[in-house]
Protein backbone atom coordinates (compact mmCIF):
# COMPACT_ATOMS: atom_id res chain seq x y z
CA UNK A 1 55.16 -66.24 34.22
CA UNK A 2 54.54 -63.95 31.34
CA UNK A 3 58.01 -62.83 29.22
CA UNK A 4 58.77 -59.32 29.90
CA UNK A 5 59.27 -57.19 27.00
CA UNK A 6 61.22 -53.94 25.71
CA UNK A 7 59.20 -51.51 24.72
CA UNK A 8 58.08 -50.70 21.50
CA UNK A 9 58.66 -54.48 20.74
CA UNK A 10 54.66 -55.27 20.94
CA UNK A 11 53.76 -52.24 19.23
CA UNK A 12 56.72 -52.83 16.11
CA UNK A 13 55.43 -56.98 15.59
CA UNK A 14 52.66 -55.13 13.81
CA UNK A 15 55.23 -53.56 11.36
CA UNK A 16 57.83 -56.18 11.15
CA UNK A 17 58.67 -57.86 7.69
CA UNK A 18 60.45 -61.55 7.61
CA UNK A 19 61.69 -63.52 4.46
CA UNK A 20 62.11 -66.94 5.05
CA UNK A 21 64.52 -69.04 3.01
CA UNK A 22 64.63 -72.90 3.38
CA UNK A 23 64.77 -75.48 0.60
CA UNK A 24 61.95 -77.54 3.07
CA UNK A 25 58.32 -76.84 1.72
CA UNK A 26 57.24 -77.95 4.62
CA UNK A 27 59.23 -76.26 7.24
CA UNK A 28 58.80 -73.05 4.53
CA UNK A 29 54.95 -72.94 4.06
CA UNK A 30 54.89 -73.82 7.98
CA UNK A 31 56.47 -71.07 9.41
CA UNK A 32 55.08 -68.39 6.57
CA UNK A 33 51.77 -69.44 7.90
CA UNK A 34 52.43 -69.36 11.43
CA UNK A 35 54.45 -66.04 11.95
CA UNK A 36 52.49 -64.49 9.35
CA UNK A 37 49.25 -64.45 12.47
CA UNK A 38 51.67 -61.80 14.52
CA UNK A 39 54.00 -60.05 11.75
CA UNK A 40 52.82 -57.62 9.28
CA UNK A 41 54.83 -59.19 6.45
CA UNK A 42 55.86 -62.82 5.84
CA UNK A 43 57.39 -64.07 2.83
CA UNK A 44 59.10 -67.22 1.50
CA UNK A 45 61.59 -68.54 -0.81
CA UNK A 46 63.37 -72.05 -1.43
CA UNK A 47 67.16 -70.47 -2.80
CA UNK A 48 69.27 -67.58 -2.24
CA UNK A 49 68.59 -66.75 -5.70
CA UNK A 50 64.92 -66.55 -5.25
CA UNK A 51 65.22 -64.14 -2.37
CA UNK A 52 67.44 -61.82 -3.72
CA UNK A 53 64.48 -61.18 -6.14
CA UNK A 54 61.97 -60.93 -3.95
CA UNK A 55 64.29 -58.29 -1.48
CA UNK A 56 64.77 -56.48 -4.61
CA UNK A 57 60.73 -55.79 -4.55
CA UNK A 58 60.65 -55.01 -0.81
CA UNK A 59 62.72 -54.57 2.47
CA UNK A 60 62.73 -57.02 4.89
CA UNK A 61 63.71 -56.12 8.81
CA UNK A 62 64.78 -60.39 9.66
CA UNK A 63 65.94 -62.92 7.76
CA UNK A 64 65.49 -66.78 8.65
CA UNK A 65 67.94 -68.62 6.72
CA UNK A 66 68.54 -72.14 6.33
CA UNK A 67 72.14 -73.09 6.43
CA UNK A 68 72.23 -75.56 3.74
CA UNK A 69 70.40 -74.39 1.00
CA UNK A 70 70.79 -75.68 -2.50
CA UNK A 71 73.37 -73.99 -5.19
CA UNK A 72 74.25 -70.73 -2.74
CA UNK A 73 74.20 -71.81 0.92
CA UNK A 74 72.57 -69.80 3.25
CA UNK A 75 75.81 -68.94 4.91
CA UNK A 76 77.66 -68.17 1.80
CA UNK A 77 74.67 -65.93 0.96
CA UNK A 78 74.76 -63.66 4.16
CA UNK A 79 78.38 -63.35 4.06
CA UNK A 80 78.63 -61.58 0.30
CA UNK A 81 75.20 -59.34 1.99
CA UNK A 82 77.60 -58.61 5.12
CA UNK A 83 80.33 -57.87 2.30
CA UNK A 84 78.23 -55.08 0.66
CA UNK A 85 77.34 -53.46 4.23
CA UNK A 86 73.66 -54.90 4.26
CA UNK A 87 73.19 -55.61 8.28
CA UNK A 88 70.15 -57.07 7.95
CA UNK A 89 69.03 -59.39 11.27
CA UNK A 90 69.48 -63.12 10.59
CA UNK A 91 68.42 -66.35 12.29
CA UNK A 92 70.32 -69.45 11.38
CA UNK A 93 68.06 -72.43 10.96
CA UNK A 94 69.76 -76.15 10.40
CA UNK A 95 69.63 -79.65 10.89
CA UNK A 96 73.10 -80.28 11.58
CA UNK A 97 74.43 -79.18 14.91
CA UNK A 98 78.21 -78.53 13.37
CA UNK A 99 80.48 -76.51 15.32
CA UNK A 100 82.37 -74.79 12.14
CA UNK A 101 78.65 -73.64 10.78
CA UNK A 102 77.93 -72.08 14.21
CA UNK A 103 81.62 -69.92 14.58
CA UNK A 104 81.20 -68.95 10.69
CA UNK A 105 77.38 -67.69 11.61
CA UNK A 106 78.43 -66.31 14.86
CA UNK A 107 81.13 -64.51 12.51
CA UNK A 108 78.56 -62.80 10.03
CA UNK A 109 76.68 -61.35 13.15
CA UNK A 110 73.72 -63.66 13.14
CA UNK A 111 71.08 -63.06 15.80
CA UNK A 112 70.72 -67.02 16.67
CA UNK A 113 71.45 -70.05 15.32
CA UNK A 114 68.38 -72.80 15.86
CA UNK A 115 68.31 -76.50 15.37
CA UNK A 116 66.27 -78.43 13.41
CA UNK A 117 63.55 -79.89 14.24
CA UNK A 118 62.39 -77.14 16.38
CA UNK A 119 59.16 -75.76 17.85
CA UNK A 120 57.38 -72.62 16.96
CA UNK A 121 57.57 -70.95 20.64
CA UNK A 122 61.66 -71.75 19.81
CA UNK A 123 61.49 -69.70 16.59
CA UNK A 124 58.77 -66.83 18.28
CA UNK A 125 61.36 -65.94 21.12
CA UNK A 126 64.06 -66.02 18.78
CA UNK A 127 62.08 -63.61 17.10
CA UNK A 128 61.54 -61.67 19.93
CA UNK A 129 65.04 -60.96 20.98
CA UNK A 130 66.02 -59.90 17.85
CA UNK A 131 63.26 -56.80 18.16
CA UNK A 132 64.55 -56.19 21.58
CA UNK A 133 67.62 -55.75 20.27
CA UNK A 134 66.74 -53.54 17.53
CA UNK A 135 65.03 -51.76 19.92
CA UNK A 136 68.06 -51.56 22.35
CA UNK A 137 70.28 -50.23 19.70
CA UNK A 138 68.17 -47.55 17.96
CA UNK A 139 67.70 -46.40 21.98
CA UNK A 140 71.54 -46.06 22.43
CA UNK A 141 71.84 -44.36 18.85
CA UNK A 142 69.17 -41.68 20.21
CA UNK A 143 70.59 -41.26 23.59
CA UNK A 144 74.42 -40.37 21.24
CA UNK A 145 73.15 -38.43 19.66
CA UNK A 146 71.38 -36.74 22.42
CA UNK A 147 74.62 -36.38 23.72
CA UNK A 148 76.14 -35.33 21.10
CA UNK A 149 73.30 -32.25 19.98
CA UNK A 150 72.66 -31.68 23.90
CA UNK A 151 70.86 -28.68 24.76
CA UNK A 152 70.18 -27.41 28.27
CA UNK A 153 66.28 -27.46 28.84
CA UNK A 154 64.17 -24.70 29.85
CA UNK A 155 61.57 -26.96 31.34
CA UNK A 156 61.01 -29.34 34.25
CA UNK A 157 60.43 -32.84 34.25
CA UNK A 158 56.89 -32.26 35.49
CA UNK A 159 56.16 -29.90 32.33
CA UNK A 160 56.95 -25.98 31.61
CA UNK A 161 58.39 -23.65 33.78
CA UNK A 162 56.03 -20.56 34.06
CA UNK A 163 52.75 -20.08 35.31
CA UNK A 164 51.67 -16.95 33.01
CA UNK A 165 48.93 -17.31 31.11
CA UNK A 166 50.57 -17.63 28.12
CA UNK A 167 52.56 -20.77 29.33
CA UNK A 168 49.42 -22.29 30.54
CA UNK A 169 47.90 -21.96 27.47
CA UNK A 170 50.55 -23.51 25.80
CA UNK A 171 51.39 -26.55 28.05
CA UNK A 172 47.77 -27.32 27.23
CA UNK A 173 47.76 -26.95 23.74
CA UNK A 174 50.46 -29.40 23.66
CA UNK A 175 49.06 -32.14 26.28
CA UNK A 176 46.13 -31.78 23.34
CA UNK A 177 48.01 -32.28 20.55
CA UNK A 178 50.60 -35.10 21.77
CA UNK A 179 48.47 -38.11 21.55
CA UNK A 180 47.12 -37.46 18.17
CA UNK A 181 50.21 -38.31 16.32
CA UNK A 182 49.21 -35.49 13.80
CA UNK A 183 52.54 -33.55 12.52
CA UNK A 184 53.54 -30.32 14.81
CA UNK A 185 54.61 -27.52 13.41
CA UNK A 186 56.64 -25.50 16.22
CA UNK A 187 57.48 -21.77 15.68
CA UNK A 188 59.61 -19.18 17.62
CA UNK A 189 62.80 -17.34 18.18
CA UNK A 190 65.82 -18.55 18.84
CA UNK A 191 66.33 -19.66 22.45
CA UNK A 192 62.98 -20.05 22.97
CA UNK A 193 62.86 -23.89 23.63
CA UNK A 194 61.79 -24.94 20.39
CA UNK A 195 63.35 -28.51 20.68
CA UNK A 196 62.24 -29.10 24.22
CA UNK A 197 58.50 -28.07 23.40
CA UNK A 198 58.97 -31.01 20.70
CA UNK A 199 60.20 -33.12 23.14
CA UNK A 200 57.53 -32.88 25.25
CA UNK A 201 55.03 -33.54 22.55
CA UNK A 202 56.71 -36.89 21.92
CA UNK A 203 56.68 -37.76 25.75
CA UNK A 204 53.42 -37.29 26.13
CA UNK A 205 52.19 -39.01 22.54
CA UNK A 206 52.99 -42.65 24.00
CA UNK A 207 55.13 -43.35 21.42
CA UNK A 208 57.44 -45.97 22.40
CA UNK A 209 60.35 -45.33 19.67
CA UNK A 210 62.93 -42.63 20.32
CA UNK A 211 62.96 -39.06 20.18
CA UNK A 212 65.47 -38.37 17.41
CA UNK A 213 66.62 -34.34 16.84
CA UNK A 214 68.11 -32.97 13.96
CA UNK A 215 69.27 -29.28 13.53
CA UNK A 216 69.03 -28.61 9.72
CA UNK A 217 71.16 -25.97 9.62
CA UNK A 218 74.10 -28.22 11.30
CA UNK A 219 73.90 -30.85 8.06
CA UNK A 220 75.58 -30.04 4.52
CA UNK A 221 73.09 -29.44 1.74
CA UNK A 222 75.12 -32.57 -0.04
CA UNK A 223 74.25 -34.69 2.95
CA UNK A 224 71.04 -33.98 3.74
CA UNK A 225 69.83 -37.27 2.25
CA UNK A 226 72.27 -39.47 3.50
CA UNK A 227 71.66 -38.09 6.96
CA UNK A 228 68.06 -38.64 7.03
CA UNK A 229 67.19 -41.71 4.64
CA UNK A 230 70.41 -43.31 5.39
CA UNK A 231 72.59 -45.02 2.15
CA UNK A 232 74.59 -48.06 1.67
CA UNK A 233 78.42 -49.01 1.21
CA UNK A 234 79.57 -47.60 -1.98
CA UNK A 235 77.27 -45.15 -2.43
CA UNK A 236 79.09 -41.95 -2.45
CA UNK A 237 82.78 -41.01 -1.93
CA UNK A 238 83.47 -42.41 1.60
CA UNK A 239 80.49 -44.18 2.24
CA UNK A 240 82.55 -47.35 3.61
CA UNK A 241 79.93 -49.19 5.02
CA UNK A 242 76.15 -48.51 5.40
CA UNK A 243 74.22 -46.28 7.56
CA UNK A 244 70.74 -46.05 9.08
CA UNK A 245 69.12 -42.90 8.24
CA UNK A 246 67.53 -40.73 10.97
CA UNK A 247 64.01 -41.52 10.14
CA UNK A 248 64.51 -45.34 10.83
CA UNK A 249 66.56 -44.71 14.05
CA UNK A 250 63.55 -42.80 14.79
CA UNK A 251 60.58 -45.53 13.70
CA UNK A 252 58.31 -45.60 16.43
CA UNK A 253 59.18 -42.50 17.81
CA UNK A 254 59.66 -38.98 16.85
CA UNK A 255 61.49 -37.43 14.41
CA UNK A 256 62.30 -33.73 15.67
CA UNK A 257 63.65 -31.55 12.33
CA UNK A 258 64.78 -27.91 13.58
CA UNK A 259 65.40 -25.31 11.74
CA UNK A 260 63.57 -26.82 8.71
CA UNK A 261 63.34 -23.99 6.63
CA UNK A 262 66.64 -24.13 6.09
CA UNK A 263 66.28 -27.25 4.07
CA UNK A 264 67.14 -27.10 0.36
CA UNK A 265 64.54 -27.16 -2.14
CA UNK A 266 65.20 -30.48 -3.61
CA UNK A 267 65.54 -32.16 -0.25
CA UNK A 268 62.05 -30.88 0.60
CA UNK A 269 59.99 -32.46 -2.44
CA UNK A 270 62.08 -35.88 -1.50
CA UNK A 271 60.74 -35.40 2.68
CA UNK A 272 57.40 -34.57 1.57
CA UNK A 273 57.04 -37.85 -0.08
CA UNK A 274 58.83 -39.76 2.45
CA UNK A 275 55.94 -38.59 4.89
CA UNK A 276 53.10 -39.21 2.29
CA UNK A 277 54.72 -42.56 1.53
CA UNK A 278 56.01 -43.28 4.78
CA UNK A 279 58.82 -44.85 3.31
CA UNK A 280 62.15 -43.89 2.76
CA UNK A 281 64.71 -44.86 -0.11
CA UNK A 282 68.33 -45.26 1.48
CA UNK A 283 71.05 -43.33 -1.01
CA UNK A 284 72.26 -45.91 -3.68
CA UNK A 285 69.56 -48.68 -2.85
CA UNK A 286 66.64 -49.30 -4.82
CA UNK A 287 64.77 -50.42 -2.62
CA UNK A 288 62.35 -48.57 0.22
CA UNK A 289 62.28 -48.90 3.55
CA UNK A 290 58.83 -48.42 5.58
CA UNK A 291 58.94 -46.19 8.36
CA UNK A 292 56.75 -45.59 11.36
CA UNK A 293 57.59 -41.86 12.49
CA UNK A 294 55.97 -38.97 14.02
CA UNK A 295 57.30 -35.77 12.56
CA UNK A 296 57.54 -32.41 14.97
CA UNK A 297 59.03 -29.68 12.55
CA UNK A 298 60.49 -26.40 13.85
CA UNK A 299 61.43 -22.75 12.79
CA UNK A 300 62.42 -19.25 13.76
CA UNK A 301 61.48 -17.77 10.49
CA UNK A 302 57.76 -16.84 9.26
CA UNK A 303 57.05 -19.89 6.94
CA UNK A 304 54.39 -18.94 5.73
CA UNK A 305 56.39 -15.90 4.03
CA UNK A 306 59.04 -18.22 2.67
CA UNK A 307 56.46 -20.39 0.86
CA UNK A 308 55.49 -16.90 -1.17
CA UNK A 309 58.95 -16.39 -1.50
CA UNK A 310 59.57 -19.16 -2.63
CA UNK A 311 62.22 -20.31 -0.30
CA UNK A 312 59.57 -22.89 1.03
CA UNK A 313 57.59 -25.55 -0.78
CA UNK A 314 54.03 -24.84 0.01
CA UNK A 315 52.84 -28.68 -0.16
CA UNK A 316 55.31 -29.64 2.53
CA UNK A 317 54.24 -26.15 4.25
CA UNK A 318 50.49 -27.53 4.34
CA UNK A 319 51.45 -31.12 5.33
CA UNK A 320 54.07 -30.69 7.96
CA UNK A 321 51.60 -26.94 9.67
CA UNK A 322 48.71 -29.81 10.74
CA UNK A 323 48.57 -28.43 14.37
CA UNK A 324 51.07 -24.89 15.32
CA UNK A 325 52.69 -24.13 18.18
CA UNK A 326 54.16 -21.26 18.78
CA UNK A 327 56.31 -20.24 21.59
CA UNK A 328 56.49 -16.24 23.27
CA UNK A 329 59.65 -15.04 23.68
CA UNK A 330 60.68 -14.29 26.82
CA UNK A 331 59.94 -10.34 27.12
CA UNK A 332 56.40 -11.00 26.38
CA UNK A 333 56.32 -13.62 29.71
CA UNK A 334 58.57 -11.45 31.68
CA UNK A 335 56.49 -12.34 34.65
CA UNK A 336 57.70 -16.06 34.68
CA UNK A 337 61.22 -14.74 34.65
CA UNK A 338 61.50 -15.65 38.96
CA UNK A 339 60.03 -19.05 38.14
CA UNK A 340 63.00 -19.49 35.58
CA UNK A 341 65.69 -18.01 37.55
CA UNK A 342 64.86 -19.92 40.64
CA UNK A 343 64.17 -23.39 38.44
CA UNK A 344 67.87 -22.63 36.86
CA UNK A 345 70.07 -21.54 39.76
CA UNK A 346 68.44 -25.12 41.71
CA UNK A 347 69.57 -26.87 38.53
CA UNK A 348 72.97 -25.81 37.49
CA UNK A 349 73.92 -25.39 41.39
CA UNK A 350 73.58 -29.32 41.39
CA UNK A 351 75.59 -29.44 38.06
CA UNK A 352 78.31 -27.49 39.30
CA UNK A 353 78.53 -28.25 42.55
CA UNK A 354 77.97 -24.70 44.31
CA UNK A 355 75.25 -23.24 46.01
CA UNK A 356 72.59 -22.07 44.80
CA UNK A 357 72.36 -18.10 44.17
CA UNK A 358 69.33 -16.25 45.41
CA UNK A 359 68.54 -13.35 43.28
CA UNK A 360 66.77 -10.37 45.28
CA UNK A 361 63.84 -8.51 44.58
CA UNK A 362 65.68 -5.25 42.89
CA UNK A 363 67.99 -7.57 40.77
CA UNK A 364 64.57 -9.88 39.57
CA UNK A 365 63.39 -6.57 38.38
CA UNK A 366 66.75 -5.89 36.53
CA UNK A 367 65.95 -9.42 34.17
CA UNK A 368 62.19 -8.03 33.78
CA UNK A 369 63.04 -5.08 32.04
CA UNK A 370 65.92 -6.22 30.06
CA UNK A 371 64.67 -7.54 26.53
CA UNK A 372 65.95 -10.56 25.98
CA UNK A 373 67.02 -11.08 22.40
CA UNK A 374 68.55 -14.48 23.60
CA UNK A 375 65.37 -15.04 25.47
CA UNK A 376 65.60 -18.25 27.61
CA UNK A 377 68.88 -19.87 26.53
CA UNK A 378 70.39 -16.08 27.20
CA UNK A 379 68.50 -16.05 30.76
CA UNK A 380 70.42 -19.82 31.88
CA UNK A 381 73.71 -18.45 30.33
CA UNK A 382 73.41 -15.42 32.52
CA UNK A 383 72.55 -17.96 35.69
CA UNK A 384 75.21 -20.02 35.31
CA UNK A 385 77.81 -17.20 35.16
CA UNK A 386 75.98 -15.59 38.27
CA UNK A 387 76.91 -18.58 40.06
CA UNK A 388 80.41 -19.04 38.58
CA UNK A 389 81.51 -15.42 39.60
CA UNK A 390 78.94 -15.20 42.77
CA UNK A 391 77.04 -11.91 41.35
CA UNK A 392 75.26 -11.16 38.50
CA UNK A 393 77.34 -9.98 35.84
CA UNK A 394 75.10 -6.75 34.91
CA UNK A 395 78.14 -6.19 32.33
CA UNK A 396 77.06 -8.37 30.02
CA UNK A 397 73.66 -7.66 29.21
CA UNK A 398 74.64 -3.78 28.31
CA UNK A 399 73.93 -2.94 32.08
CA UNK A 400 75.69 0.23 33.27
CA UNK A 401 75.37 0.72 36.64
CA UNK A 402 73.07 -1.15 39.10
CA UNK A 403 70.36 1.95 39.38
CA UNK A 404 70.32 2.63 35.51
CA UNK A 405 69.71 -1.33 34.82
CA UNK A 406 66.24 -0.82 36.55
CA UNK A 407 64.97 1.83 34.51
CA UNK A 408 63.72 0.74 31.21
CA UNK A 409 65.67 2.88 28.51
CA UNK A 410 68.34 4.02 30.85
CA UNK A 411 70.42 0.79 30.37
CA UNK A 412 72.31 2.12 27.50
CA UNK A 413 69.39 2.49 24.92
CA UNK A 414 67.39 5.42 24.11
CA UNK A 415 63.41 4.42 25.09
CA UNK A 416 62.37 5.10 21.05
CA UNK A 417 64.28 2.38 19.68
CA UNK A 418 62.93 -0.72 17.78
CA UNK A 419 63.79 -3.99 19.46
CA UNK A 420 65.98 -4.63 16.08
CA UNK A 421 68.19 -2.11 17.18
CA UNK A 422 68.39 -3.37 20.84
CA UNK A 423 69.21 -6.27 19.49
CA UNK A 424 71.59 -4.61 16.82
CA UNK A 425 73.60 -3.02 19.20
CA UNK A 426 73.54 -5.10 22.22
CA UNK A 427 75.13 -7.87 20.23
CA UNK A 428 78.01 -5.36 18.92
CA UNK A 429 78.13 -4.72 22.02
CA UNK A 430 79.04 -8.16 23.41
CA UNK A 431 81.39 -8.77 20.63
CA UNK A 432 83.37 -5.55 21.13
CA UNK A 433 83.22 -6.82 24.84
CA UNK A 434 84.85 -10.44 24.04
CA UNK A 435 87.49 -8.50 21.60
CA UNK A 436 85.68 -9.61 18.21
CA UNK A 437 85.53 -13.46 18.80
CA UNK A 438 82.60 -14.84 17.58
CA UNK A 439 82.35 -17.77 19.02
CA UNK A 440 82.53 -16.35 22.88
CA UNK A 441 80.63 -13.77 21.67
CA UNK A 442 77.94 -16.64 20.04
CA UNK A 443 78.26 -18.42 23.99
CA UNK A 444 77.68 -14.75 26.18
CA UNK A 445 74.82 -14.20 23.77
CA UNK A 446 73.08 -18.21 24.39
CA UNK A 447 72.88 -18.67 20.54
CA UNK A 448 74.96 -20.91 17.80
CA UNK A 449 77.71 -19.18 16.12
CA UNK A 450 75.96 -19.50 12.41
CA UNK A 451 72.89 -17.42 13.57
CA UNK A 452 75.18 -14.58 15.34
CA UNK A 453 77.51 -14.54 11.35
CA UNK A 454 73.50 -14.96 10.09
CA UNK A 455 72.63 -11.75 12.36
CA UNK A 456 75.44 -9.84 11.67
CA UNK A 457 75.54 -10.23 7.99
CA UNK A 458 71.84 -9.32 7.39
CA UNK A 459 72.76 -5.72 9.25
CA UNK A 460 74.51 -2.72 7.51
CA UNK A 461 77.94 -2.28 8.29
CA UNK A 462 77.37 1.69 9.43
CA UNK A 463 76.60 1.69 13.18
C-alpha cells in the first residue's frame, strides 16, 4: 500500500536542499548520488569543518550527520549550531547503537537517529517525515497567525456573495487569474474584502503551502525586515533566538502583503529583489534562503499616483501590478446588499447563538440608500448589532427617523454633498456619538483605529 503523504511534501522534494556529512566515502558519494535523483540539491562533505564552508555558500533545509566524525563530531557540531539559534532539520546517522549518543541527539532536536548499515528506503522515509513535519509546522504557524490577524469574511465558502454584474465579473476574473501563479495586485477601499479576494486567489491557484497575511501598516518600519525575511539570534537588540521570516512560512503558498503602499522606501528595493531573486537574506546571516512564494499585494490608495509621487517605487509598482483586481465598494453594488445581509445574519446567528434576524423590505431599502463609507465590514458590524439589540440600530449610521432614512438626502445630509463630506461628517458623527473614543468609534465605523486617526488627520479641523 502506497505511503500517504502531507501535502505540499511531493511538490517541495523538488526544492529541497540536503548536505551530507560522513567521514565514509562510500556511504558519502552513495547517498549524494542516490537522493540527489528526487532532491533539488545534494551536497557532501567528510568534516564539520568542511560543511561549515560549504553552508556558508548556500542554505541547506536537512542535514544528515554522522555521529562520529573526525576532529568535531557530528554531535558536538549541531549542538554549538543549536547554540547560535540555527534550527536546521537533522538526521543522525551512526554505526554504534549507544544509548548516551541517542538522549544527547534526541536533546539537540534531531529529526531521527538511523543505524548503520542501513538501506536507502530507511534514509528516503526518514526524509520524508522530516518534510511532513516542516510542512505541519509552517501550517500551524499560518493558522496563528490567522488567528491572531482574523478578519470576518465577506464571502462564502462556495465563492462571493453577490450576484450583480459587477461581482460576477470579478469572481471570474479571479478563477482566471488563480492558477497562473502570476503576482496580483488587489485594489480597493477599506472594508471592501481586500484580504479575502486574496485568499481566494490562493485557494483556487492549487498551491499547497499556506496562505500567509500581513497588514503593512500593523509592522514597525524598523521591523519590517525581520518580519518578512526572518533574522537570527543576536542579530538585533532582543533577537534571542532565531526566527522564520514570513516569506518562508509562506514557501509554497501565498504570501498576502496588505496595505503595501505603506511600506518604506528602503524596504521596497530589498522585496523587489527578494521576488526577482526569489530568495531571501535572513537579518544578520549571510547567507540566502530560496523561497517558493506566490505574492498577492493589496492597497486602498491609487498606486499608480504614489509611484509619481514618489511615495512608491515604480519597478516594484510594474512587477508586483502583473494582473489587477479591483474591488467596488459597496454603494456601487447596492443591489447585492439582501444577498449580504441575509448571508451575514445566517452566519453570525450561528456564532452567537441567536436567531437569525429577517430584515423587511422597507428596512433593505434603508441599507440601499445609505453610502457606505465602511462598505462591507460596516454592513456585518451593523448585522451583528441588529441581532445583539433585536432591531436595526438606524442611530448609528446618521439615521434620523425611520421615514427620513428612506429618502436619499433626507438622512441628515443635504443631496449636493460630495461623498467626502458624507463621509466627513458621518464619522464625526459616530465619534461625537461614542463620546470621542476612538477606538469604539474605529469598531461602530468597521475600520482599524490607524485609518479613522489617518482620516481624521487628513481633514481640516473647521466643521
Amino acid at each position: 500500500m502506497p505511503r500517504s503523504r502531507a501535502p505540499g511534501v511531493a511538490h517541495e522534494k523538488r526544492h529541497l536542499s540536503l548536505l551530507v556529512v560522513d567521514d565514509e566515502p562510500g556511504i558519502r558519494n552513495f547517498l549524494q548520488r542516490a537522493l540527489a535523483r528526487e532532491y533539488g540539491l545534494v551536497e557532501a562533505a567528510e568534516t564539520a569543518e568542511d560543511a561549515e564552508q560549504i553552508r556558508s555558500r548556500c542554505h541547506f533545509d536537512l542535514l544528515i550527520v554522522d555521529v562520529a566524525l573526525p576532529g568535531r563530531s557530528g554531535l558536538e557540531w549541531i549542538q554549538a549550531l543549536r547554540r547560535n539559534g540555527d534550527g536546521t532539520d537533522v538526521i543522525f546517522i551512526s554505526a554504534y547503537a549507544d544509548l548516551d549518543s541517542t538522549i544527547n541527539a534526541l536533546r539537540v532536536g534531531a529529526a531521527d537517529f538511523i543505524l548503520k548499515p542501513f538501506r536507502l528506503e530507511q534514509m528516503t522515509a526518514s526524509i520524508e517525515r522530516c518534510l511532513q513535519c516542516r510542512e505541519l509546522r509552517r501550517e500551524n504557524a499560518a493558522l496563528r497567525r490567522r488567528v491572531e490577524n482574523y478578519a470576518d469574511p465577506a464571502y462564502g465558502e462556495a465563492g462571493m456573495v453577490g450576484s450583480g454584474a459587477g461581482m460576477q465579473e470579478l469572481g471570474l476574473l479571479i478563477r482566471r487569474v488563480a492558477p497562473t501563479g502570476a503576482s496580483v495586485l488587489v485594489q480597493g477601499e477599506t472594508g471592501t474584502g481586500k484580504e479575502l479576494a486574496a485568499s481566494a486567489i490562493h485557494r483556487l491557484s492549487g498551491r499547497k503551502g499556506p496562505f500567509v497575511p500581513v497588514n503593512c501598516v500593523a509592522i514597525s518600519p524598523d521591523l519590517f525586515e525581520s518580519e518578512l525575511f526572518g533574522h537570527t539570534k543576536g542579530a538585533f537588540t532582543g533577537a534571542h533566538q532565531s526566527r522564520e521570516g514570513l516569506f518562508v512560512a509562506a514557501s509554497g503558498g501565498t504570501l498576502f502583503l496588505d496595505e503595501i503602499s505603506e511600506m518604506p522606501l528602503a524596504m521596497q528595493a530589498k522585496l523587489l529583489r527578494a521576488l526577482e531573486n526569489r530568495r531571501v537574506r535572513p537579518v544578520g546571516s549571510d547567507r540566502e534562503i530560496p523561497v517558493d512564494v506566490r505574492l498577492v499585494a493589496a492597497t486602498n490608495r491609487d498606486l499608480a499616483e504614489s509611484v509619481r509621487s514618489g511615495r512608491f517605487r515604480d519597478d516594484l509598482y510594474y512587477r508586483l501590478d502583473v494582473v489587477h483586481v479591483t474591488l467596488p465598494a459597496l454603494r456601487e453594488r447596492a443591489g447585492d446588499i439582501p444577498e449580504l445581509v441575509e448571508f451575514f445574519s445566517r452566519r453570525i446567528a450561528v456564532d452567537l447563538g441567536v436567531k437569525p434576524y429577517v430584515f423587511d423590505a422597507e428596512e433593505l431599502r434603508r441599507l440601499q440608500v445609505y453610502p457606505w463609507p465602511g462598505n462591507v465590514r460596516e454592513l456585518r458590524n451593523l448585522v451583528e448589532r441588529t441581532l445583539l439589540l433585536g432591531r436595526p440600530p438606524w442611530e448609528s449610521i446618521g439615521g434620523r427617523s425611520p421615514i427620513a432614512a428612506t429618502v436619499p438626502g433626507a438622512a441628515g445630509f443635504p443631496v449636493e454633498w460630495s461623498l467626502d463630506q458624507v463621509e466627513r461628517r458621518h464619522t464625526l458623527n459616530v465619534l461625537e456619538a461614542a463620546g470621542g473614543n476612538k477606538s469604539e468609534t474605529a469598531r461602530r465605523l468597521g475600520i482599524s483605529r490607524k485609518t479613522l486617526e489617518r482620516k481624521l488627520s487628513s481633514w481640516p479641523t473647521g466643521d
